[in-house]
N, C-alpha and C. Protein backbone atom coordinates (compact mmCIF):
# COMPACT_ATOMS: atom_id res chain seq x y z
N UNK A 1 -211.61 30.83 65.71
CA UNK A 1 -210.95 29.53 65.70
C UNK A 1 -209.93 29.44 66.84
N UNK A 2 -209.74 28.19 67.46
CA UNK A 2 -208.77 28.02 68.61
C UNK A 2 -207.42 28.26 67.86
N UNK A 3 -206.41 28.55 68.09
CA UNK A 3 -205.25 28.49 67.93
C UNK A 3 -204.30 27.37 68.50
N UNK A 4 -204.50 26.96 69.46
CA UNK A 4 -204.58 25.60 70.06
C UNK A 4 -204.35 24.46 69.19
N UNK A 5 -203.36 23.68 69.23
CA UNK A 5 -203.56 22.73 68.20
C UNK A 5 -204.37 21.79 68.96
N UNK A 6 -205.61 21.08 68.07
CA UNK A 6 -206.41 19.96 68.65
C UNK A 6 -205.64 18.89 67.84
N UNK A 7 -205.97 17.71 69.39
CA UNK A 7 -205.07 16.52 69.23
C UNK A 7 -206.74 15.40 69.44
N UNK A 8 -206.71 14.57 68.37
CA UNK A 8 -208.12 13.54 68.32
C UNK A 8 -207.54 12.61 67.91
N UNK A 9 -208.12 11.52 68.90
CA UNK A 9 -207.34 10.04 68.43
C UNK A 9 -208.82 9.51 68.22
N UNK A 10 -208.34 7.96 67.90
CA UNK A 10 -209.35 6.64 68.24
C UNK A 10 -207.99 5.61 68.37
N UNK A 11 -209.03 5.15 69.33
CA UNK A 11 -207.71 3.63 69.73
C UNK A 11 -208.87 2.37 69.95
N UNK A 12 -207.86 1.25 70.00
CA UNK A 12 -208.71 0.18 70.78
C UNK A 12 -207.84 -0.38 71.78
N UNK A 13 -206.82 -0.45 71.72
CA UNK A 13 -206.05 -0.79 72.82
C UNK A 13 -205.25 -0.16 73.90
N UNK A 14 -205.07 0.80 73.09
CA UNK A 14 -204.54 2.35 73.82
C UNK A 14 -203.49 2.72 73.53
N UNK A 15 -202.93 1.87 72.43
CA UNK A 15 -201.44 2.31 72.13
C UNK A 15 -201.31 3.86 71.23
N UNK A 16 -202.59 3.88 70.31
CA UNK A 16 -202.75 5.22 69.48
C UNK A 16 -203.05 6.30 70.69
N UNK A 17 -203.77 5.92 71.97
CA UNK A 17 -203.56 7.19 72.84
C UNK A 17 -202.07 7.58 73.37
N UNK A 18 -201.55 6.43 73.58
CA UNK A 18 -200.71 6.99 73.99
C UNK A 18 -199.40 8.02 73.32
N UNK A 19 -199.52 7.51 71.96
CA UNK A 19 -199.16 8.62 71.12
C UNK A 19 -199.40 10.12 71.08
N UNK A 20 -200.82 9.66 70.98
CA UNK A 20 -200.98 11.66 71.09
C UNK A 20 -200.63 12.25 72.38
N UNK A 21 -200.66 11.23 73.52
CA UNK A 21 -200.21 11.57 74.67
C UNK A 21 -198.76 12.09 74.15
N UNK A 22 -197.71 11.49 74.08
CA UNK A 22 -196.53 11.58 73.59
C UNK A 22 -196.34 13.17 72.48
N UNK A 23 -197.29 13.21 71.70
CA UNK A 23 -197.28 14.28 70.82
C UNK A 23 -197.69 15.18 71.43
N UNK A 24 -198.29 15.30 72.19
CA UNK A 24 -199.01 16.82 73.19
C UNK A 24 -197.98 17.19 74.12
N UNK A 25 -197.29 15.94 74.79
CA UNK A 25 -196.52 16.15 75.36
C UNK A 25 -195.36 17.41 74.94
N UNK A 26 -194.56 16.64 73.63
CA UNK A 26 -193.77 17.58 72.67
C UNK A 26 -194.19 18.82 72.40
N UNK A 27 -195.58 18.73 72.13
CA UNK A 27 -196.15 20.78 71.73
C UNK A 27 -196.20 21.39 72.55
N UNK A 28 -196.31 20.79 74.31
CA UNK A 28 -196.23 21.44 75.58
C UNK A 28 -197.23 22.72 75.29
N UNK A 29 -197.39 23.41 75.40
CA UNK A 29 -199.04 24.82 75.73
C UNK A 29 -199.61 24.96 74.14
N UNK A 30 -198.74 24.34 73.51
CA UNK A 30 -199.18 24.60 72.10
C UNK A 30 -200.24 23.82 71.48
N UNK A 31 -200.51 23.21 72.51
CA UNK A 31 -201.55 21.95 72.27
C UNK A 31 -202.64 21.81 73.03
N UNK A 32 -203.84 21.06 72.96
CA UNK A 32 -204.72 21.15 73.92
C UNK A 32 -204.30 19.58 74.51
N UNK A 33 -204.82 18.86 75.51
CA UNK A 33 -204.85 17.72 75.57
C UNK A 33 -205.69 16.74 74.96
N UNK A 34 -204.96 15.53 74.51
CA UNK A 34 -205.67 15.07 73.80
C UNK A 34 -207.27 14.37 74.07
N UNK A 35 -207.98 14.14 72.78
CA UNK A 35 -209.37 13.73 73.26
C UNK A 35 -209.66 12.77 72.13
N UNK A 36 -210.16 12.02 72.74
CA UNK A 36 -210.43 10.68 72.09
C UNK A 36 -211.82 10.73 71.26
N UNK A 37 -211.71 10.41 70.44
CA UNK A 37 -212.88 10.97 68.99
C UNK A 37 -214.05 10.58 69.31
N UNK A 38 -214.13 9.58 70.12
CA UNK A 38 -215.43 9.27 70.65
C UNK A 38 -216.03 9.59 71.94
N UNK A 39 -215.12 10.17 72.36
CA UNK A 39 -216.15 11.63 73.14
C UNK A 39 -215.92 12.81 73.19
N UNK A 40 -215.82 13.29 71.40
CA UNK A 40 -215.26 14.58 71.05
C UNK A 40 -216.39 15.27 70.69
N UNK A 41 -216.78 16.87 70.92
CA UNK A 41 -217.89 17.23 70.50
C UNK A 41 -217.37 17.91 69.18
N UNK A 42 -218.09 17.99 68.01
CA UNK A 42 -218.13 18.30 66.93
C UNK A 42 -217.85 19.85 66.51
N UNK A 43 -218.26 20.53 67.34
CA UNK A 43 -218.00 21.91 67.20
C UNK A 43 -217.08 22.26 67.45
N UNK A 44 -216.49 21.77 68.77
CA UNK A 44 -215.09 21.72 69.25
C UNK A 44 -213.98 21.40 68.67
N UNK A 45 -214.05 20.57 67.86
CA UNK A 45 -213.13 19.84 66.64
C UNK A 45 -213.25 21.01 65.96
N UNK A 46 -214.28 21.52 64.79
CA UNK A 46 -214.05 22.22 63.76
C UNK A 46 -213.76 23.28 64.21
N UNK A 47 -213.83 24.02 65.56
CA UNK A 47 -213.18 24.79 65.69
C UNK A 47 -211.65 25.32 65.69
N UNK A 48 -210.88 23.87 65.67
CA UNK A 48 -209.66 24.41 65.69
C UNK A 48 -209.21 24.76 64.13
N UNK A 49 -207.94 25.88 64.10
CA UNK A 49 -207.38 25.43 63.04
C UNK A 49 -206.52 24.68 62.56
N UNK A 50 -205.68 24.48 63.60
CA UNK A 50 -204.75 23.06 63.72
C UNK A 50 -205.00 21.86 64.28
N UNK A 51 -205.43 20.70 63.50
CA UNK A 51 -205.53 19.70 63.76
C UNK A 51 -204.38 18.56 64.10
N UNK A 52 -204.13 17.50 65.16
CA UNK A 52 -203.62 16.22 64.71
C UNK A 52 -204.73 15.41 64.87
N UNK A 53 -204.94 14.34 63.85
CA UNK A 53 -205.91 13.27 64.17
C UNK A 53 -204.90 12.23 63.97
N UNK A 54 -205.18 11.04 64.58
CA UNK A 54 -204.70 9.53 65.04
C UNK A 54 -205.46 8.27 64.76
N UNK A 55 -204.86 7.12 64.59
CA UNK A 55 -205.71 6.07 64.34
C UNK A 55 -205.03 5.26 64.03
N UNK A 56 -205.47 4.08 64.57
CA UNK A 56 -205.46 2.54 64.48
C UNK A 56 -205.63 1.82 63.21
N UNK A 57 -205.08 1.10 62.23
CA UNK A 57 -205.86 0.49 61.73
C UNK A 57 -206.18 -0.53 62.30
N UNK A 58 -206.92 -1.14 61.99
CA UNK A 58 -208.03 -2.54 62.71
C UNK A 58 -208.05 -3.48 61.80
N UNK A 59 -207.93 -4.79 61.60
CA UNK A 59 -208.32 -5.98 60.99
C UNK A 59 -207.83 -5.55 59.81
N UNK A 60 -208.98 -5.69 58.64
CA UNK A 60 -208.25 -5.51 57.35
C UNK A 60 -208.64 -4.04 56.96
N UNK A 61 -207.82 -2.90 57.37
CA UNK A 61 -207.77 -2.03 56.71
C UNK A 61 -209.19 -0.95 57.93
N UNK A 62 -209.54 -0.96 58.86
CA UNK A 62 -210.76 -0.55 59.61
C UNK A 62 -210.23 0.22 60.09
N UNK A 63 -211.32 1.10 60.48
CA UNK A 63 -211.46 2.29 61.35
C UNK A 63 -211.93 2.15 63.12
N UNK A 64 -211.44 2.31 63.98
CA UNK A 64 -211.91 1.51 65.07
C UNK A 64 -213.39 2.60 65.01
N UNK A 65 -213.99 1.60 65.67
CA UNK A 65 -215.57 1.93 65.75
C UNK A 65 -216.68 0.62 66.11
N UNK A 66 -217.62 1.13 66.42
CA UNK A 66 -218.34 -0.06 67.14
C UNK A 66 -218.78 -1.38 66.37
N UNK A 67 -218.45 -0.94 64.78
CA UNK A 67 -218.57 -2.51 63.78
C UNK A 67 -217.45 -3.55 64.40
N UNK A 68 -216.66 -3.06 64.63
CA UNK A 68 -215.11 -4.06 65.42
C UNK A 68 -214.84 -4.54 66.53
N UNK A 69 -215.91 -4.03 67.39
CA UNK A 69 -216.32 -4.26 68.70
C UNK A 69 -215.60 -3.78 69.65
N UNK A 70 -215.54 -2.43 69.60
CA UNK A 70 -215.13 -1.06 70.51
C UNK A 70 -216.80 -1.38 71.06
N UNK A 71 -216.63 -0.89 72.80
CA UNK A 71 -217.57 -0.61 73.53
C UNK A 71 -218.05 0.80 73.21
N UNK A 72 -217.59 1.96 72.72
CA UNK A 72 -218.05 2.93 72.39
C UNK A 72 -217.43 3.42 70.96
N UNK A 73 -217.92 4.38 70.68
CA UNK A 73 -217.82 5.28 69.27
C UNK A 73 -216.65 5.67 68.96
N UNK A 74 -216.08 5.67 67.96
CA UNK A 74 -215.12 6.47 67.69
C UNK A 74 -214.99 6.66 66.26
N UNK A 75 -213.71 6.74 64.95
CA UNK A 75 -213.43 7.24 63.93
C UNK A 75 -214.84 6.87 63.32
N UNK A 76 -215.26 5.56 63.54
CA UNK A 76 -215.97 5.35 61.88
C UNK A 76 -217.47 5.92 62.69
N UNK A 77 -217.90 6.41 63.63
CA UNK A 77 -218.91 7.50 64.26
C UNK A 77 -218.96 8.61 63.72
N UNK A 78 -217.76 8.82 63.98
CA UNK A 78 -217.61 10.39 63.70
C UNK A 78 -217.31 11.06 62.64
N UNK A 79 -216.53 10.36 61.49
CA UNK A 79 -216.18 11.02 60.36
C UNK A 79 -217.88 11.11 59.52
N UNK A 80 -218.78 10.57 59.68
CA UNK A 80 -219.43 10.73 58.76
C UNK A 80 -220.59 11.95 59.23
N UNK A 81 -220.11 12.53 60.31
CA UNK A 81 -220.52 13.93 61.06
C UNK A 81 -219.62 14.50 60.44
N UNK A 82 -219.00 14.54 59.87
CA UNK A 82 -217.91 15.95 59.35
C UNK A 82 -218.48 15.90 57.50
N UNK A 83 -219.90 15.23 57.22
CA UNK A 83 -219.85 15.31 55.87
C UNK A 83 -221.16 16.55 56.47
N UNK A 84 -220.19 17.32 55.01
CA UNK A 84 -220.68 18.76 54.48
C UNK A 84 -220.31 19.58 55.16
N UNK A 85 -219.62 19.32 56.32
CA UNK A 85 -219.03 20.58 57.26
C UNK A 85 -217.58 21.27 56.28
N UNK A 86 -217.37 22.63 57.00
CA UNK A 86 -216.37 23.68 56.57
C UNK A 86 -215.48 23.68 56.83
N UNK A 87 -214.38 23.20 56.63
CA UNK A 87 -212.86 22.55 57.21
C UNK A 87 -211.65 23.54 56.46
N UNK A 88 -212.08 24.49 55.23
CA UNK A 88 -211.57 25.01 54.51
C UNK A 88 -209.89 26.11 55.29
N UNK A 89 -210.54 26.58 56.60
CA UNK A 89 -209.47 26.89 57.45
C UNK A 89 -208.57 26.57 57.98
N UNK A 90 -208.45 24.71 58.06
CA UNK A 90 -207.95 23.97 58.84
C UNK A 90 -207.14 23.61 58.46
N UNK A 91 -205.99 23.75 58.79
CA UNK A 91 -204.88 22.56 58.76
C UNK A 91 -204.61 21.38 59.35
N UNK A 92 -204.56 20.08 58.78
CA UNK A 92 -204.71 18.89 59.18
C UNK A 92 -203.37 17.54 59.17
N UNK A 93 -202.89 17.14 60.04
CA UNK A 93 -202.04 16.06 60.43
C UNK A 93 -202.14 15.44 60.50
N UNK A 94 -201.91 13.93 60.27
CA UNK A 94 -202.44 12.22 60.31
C UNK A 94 -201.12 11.79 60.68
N UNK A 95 -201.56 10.78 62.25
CA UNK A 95 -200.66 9.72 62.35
C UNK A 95 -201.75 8.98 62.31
N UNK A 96 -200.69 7.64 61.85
CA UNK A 96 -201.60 6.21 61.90
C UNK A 96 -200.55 5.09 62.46
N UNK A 97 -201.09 4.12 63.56
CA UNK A 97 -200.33 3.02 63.82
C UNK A 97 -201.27 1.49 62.95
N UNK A 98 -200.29 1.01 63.31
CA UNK A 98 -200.47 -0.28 62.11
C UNK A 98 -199.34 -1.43 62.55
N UNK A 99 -199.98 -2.63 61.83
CA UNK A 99 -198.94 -4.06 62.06
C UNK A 99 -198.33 -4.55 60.69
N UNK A 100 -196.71 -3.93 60.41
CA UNK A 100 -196.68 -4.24 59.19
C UNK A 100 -196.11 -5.20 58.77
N UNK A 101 -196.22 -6.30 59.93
CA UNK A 101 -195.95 -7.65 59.58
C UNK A 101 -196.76 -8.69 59.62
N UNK A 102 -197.88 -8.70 60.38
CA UNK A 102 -198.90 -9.33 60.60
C UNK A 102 -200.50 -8.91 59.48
N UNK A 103 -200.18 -7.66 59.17
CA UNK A 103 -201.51 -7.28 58.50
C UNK A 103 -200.27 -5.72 57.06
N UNK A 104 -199.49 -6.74 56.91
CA UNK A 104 -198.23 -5.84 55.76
C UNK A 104 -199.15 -5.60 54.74
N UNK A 105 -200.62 -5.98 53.95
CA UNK A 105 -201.53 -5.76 52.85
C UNK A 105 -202.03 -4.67 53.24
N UNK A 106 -202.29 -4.29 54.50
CA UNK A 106 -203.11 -2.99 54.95
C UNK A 106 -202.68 -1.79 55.57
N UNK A 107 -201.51 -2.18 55.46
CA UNK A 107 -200.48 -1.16 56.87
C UNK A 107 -201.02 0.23 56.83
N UNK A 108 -201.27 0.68 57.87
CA UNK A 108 -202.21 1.99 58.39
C UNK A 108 -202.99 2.52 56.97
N UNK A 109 -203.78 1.30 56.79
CA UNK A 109 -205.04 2.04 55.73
C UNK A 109 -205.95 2.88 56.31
N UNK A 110 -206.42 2.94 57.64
CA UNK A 110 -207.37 3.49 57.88
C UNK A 110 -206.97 5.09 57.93
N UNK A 111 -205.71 5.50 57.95
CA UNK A 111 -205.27 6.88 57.81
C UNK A 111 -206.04 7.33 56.30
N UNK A 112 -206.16 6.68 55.29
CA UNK A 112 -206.85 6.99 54.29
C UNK A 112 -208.08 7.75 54.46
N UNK A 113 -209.19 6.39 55.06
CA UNK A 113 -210.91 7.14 55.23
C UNK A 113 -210.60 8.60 56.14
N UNK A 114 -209.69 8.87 56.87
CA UNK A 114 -209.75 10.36 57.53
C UNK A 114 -209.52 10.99 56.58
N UNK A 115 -207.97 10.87 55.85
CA UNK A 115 -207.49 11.91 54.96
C UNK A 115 -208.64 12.29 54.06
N UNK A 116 -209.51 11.32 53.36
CA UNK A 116 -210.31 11.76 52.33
C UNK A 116 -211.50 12.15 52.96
N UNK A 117 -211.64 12.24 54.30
CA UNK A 117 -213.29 12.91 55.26
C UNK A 117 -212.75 14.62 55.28
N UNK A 118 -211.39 14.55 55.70
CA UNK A 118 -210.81 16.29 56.02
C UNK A 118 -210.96 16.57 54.82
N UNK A 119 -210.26 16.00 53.79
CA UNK A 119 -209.62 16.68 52.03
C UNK A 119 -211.53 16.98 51.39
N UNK A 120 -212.42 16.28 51.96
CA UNK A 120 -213.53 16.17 51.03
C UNK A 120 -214.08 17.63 51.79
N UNK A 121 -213.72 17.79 53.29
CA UNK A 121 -214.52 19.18 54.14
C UNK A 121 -213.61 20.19 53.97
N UNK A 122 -212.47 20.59 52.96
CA UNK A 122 -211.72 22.09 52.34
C UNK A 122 -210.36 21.82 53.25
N UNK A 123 -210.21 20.76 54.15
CA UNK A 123 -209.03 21.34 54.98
C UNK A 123 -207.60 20.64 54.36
N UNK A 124 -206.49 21.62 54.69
CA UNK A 124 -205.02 21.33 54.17
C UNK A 124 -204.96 20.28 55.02
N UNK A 125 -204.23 19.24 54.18
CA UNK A 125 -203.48 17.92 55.14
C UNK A 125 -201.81 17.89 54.45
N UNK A 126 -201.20 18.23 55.89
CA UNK A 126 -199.72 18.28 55.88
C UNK A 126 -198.99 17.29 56.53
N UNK A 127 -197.96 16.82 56.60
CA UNK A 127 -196.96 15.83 56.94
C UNK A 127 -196.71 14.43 56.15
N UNK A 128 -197.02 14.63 55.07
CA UNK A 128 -196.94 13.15 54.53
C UNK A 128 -195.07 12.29 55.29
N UNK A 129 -195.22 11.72 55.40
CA UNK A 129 -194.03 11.07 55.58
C UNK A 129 -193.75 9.40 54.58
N UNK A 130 -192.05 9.61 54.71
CA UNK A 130 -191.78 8.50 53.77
C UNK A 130 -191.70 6.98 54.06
N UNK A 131 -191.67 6.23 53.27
CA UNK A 131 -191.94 4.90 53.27
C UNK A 131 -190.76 4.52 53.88
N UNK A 132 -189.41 4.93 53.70
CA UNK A 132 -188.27 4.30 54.48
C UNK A 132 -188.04 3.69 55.22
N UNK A 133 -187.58 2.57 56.18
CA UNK A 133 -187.33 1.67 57.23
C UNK A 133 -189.02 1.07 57.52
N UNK A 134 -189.78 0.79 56.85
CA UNK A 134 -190.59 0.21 56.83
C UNK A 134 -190.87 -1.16 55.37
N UNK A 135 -191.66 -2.38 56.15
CA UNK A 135 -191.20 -3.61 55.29
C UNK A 135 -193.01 -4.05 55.28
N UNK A 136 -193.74 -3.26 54.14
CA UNK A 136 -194.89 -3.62 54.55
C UNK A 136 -195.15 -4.22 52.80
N UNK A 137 -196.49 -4.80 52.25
CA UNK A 137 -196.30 -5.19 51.20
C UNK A 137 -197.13 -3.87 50.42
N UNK A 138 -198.15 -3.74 51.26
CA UNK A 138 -198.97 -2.85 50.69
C UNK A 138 -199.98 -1.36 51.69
N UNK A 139 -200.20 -0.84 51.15
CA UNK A 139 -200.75 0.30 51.64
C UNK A 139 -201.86 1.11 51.04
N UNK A 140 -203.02 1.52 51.36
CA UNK A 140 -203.46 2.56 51.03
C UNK A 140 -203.23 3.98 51.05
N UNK A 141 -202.74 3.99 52.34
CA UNK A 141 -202.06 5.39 52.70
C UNK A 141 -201.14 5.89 52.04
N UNK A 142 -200.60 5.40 50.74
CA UNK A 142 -199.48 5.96 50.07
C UNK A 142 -200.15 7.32 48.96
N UNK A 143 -199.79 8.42 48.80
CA UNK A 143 -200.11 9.11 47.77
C UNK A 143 -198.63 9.67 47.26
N UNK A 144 -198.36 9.23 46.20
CA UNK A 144 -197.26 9.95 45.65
C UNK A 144 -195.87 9.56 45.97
N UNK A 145 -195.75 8.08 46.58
CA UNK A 145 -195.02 7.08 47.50
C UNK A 145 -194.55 7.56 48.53
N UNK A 146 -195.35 8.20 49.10
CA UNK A 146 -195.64 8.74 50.98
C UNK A 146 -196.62 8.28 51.36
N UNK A 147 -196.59 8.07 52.65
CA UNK A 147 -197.79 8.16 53.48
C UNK A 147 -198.64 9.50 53.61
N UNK A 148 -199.58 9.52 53.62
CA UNK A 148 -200.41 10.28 53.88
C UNK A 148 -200.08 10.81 55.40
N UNK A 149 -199.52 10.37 56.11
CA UNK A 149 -199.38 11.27 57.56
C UNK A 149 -198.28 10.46 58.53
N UNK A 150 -198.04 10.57 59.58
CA UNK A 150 -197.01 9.85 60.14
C UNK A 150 -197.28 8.31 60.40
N UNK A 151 -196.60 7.10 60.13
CA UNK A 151 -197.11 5.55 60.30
C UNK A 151 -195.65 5.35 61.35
N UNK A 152 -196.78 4.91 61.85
CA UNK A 152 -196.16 3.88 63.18
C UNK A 152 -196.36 2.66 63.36
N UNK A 153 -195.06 1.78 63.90
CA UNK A 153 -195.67 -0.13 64.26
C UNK A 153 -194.84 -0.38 65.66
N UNK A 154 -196.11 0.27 66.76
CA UNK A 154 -195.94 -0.23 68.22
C UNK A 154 -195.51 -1.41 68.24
N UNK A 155 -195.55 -2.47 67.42
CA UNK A 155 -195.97 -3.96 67.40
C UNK A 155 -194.12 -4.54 67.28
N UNK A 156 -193.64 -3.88 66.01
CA UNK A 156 -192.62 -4.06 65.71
C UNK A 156 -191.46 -3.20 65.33
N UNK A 157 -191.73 -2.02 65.51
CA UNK A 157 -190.81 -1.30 65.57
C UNK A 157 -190.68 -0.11 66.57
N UNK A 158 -191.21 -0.59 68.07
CA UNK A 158 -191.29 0.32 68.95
C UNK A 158 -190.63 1.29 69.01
N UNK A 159 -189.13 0.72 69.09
CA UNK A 159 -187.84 1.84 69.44
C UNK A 159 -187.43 3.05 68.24
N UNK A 160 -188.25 2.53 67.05
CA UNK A 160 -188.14 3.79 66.46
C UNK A 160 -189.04 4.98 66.62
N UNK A 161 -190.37 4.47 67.16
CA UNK A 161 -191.18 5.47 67.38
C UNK A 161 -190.98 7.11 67.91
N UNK A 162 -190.71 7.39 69.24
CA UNK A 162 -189.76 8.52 69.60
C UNK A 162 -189.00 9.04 68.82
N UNK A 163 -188.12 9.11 68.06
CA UNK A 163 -187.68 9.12 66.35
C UNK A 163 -188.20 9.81 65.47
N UNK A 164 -189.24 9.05 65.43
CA UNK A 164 -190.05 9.03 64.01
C UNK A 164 -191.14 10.41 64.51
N UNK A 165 -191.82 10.44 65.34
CA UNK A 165 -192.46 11.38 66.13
C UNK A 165 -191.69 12.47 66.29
N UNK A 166 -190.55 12.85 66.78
CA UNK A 166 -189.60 13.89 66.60
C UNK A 166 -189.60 14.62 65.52
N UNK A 167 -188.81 13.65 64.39
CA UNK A 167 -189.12 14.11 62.93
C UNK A 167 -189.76 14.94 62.20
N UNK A 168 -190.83 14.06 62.35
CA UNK A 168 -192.49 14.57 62.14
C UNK A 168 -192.85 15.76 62.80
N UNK A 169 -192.61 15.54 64.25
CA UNK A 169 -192.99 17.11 64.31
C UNK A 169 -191.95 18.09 64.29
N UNK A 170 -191.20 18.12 64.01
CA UNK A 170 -189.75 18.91 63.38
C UNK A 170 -190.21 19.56 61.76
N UNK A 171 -191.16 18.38 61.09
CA UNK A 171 -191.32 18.52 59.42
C UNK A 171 -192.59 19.94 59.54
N UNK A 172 -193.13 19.15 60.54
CA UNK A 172 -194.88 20.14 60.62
C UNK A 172 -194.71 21.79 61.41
N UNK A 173 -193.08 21.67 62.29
CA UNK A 173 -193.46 22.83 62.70
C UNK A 173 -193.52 24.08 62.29
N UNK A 174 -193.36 24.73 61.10
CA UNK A 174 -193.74 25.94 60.33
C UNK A 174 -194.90 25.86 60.01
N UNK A 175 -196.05 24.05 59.45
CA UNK A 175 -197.10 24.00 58.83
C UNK A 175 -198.35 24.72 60.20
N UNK A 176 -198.41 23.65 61.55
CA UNK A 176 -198.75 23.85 62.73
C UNK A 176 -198.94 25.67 63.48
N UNK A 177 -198.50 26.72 62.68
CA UNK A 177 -198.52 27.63 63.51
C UNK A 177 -198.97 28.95 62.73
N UNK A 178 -199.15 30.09 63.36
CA UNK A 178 -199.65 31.34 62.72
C UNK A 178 -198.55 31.81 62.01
């Protein structure tokens, strides 16, 4: 297994890349650079044991992917290649960006369909983070009144982002390492 933490997004606009950009940045050698899920090879992924995965939600609650009209592949491609695979080694991270004023019923649902593609292939998912300074109505991503992984709103709460990303990886860094 790489030791390497792998960093996998999907975006449609590029704001979720630029995050992991931002997050790779922070792990500096501890990280690989990031790669965008839709031209990620599969083996390569399960090889790591440290994961971050990333994502957009889309419309109501979506996974970007070519139903939404992405020119190429991404989350909703690829997660259904990780059914029956061995993830049992892996440790796993979720950020999700989202609009939690414009689409506040769905705010980063699509962090969900990942969490339950890793949790269903054996792998640990760490970082839940809390609902705090966020004004959304509803969520899927909540388990246990957390998010399932780090939520972000490029849209409307830019300036906390840097912040919130800090945090987060401040919370994960004992989970993230040998």
């Amino acid at each position: 297994m790489s030791q390497k933490i792998g960093i996998y997004f999907g975006t449609d606009t590029g704001r979720t890349r630029r995050i992991a950009k931002l997050i790779a940045q922070k792990l500096g050698s501890r990280a690989n650079a990031p790669v965008n899920i839709g031209r990620a090879d599969l083996d390569a992924f399960l090889a790591h044991e440290f994961l971050i995965l990333g994502t957009p939600t889309l419309g109501e609650g979506e996974l970007p992917g070519l139903s939404v009209g992405l020119s190429q592949g991404s989350w909703e491609e690829f997660l259904p290649l990780l059914q029956g695979q061995d993830m049992s080694g892996a440790t796993v991270a979720l950020f999700g960006l989202g609009d939690q004023d414009k689409y506040g019923n769905e705010f980063v649902d699509a962090l969900t369909l990942i969490y339950d593609a890793v949790l269903a292939c054996g792998a640990r998912v760490v970082g839940a983070w809390p609902v705090d300074g966020y004004n959304f109505k509803a969520s899927q991503a909540l388990i246990d009144g957390q998010f399932v992984g780090l939520a972000l709103d490029q849209i409307n709460q830019p300036l906390l982002t840097e912040v919130r990303v800090d945090a987060w990886l401040q919370q994960l860094a004992g989970e993230l390492e040998d």
